[in-house]
Protein backbone atom coordinates (compact mmCIF):
# COMPACT_ATOMS: atom_id res chain seq x y z
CA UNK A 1 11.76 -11.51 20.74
CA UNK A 2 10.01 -8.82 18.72
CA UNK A 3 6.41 -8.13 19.38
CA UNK A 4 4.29 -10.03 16.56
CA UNK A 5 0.51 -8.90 16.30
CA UNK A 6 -2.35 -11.36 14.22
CA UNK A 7 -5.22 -9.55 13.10
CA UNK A 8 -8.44 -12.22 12.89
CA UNK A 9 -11.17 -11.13 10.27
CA UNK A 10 -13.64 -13.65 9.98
CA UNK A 11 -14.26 -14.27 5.98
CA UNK A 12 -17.24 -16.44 4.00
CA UNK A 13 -15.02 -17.60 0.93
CA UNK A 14 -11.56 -18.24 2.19
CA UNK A 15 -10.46 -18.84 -1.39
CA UNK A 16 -12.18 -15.16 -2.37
CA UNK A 17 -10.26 -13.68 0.41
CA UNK A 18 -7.11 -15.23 -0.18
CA UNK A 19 -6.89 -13.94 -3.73
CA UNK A 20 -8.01 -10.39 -2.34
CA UNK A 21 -5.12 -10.19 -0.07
CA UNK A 22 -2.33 -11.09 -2.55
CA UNK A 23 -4.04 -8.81 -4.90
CA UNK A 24 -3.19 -5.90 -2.75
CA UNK A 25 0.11 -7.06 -2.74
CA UNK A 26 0.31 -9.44 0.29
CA UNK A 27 1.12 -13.08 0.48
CA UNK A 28 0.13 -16.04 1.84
CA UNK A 29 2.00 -18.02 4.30
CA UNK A 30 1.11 -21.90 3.49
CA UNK A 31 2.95 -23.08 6.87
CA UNK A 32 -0.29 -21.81 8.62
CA UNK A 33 -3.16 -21.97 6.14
CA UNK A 34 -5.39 -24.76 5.83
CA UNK A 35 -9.32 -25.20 5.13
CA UNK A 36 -10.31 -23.27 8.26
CA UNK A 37 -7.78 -20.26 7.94
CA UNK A 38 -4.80 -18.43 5.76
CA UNK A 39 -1.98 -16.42 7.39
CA UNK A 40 -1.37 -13.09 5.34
CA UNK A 41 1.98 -12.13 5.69
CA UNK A 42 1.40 -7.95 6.06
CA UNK A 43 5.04 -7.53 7.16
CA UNK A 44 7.38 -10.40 7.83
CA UNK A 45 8.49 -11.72 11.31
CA UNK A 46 5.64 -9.13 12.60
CA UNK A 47 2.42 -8.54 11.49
CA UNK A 48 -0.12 -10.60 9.99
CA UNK A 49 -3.96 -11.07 9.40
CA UNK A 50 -5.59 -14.66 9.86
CA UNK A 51 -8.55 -14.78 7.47
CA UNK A 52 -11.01 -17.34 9.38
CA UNK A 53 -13.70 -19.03 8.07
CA UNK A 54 -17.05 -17.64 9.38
CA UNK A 55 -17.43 -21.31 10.86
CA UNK A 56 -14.11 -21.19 12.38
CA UNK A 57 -13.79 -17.79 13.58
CA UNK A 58 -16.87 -18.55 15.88
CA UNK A 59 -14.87 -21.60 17.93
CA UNK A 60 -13.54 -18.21 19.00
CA UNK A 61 -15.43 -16.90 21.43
CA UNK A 62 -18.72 -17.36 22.42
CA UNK A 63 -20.27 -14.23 21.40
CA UNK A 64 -22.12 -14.40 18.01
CA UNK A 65 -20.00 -13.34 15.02
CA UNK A 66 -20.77 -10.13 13.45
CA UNK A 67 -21.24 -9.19 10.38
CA UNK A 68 -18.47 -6.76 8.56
CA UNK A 69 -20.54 -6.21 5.82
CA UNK A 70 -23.35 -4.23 7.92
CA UNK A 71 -21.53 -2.95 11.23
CA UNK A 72 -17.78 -1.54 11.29
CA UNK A 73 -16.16 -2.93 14.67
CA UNK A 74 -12.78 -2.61 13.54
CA UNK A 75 -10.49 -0.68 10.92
CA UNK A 76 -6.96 -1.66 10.47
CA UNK A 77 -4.69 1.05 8.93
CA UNK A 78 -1.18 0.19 7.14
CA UNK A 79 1.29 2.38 6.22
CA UNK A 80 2.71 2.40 3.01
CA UNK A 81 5.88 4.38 0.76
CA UNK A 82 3.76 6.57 -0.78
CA UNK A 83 0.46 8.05 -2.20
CA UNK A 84 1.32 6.32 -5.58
CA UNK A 85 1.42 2.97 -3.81
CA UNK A 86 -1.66 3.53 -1.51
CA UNK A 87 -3.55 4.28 -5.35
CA UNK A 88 -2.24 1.34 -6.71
CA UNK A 89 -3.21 -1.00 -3.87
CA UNK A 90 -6.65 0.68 -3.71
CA UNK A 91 -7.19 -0.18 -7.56
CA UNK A 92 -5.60 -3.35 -7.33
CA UNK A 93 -7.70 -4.60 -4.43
CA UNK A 94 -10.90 -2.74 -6.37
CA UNK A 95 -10.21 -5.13 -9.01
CA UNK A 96 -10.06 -7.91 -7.02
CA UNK A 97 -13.77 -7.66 -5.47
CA UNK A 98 -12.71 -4.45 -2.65
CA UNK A 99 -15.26 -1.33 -2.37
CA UNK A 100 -13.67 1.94 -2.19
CA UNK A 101 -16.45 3.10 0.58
CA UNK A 102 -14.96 6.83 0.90
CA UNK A 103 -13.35 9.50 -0.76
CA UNK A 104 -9.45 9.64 0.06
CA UNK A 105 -8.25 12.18 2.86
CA UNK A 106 -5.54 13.95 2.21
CA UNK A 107 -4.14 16.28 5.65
CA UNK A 108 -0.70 17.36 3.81
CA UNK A 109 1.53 15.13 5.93
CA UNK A 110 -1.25 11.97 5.61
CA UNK A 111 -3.14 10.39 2.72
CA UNK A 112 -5.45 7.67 3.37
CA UNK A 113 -7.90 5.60 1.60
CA UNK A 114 -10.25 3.09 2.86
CA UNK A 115 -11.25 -0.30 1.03
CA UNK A 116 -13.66 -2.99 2.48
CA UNK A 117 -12.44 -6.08 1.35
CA UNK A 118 -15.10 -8.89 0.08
CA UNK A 119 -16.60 -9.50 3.36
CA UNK A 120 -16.81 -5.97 4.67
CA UNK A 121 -13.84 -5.90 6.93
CA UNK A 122 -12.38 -2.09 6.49
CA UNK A 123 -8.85 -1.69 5.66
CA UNK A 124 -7.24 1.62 5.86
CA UNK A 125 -3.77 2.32 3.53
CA UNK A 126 -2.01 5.30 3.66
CA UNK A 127 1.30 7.04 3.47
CA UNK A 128 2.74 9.65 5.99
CA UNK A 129 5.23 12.29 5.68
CA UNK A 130 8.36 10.97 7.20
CA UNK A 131 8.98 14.07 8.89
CA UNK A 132 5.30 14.09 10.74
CA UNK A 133 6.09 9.80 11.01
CA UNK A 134 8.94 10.94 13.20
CA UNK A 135 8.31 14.39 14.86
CA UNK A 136 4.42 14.60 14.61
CA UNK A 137 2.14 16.50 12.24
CA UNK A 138 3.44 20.16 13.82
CA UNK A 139 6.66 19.58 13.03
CA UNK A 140 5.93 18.70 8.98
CA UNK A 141 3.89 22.07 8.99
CA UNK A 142 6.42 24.39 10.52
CA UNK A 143 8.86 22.65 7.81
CA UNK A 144 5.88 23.85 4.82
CA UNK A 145 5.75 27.22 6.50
């Protein structure tokens, strides 16, 4: 079986958060969403984020929940084809309640940009050279020299 990874981010309007996450192109999978929780489908048959009610997210552990909004514990980056679709989901999930909190960072063989969705959790989208995906970052540069 191939390695699956679930990503919980603990959310205060499920039905906000839902329509932020298919807004930057994602989709819900209804075979594991209910009242208390939606499963995102990132990339099938392997990786996925649970948004959690606040409520729900803290049957979790016993530590207190934080709070996204105010303190960064996490930042989950996904890859995408290219710059053009890293703008597009960055305007797409502006539109749909995100904050752009940075500038974009562009290091020649990486472009990323950083949008907190409604809640605060930080998601990073970006694109990498295929050649640097595959070989590393020296490798793309000895191909500009």
């Amino acid at each position: 079986m191939t390695a699956m990874m679930f990503v919980n981010l603990p959310v205060t309007d499920l039905e906000r958060a839902k329509a932020f996450y298919t807004a930057v192109g994602f989709t819900i999978n209804p075979l594991f969403t209910d009242h208390n929780a939606a499963c995102v489908v990132v990339d099938e048959d392997h990786n996925y984020f649970m948004i959690v009610t606040r409520e729900f997210f803290s049957t979790f552990s016993d530590r207190p929940v934080g709070e996204p909004s105010k303190t960064v514990s996490a930042s989950t980056s996904i890859m995408l084809d290219s710059r053009e679709v890293v703008d597009k989901t960055i305007a797409d999930g502006v539109a749909a309640g995100g904050v752009e909190e940075r500038p974009a960072a562009d290091y020649g063989f990486m472009y990323q940009r950083q949008l907190a969705d409604p809640d605060g959790n930080i998601l990073e989208f970006g694109w990498m050279d295929p050649v640097a995906a595959q070989q590393g970052p020296e490798a793309y540069l000895n191909q500009q020299a």
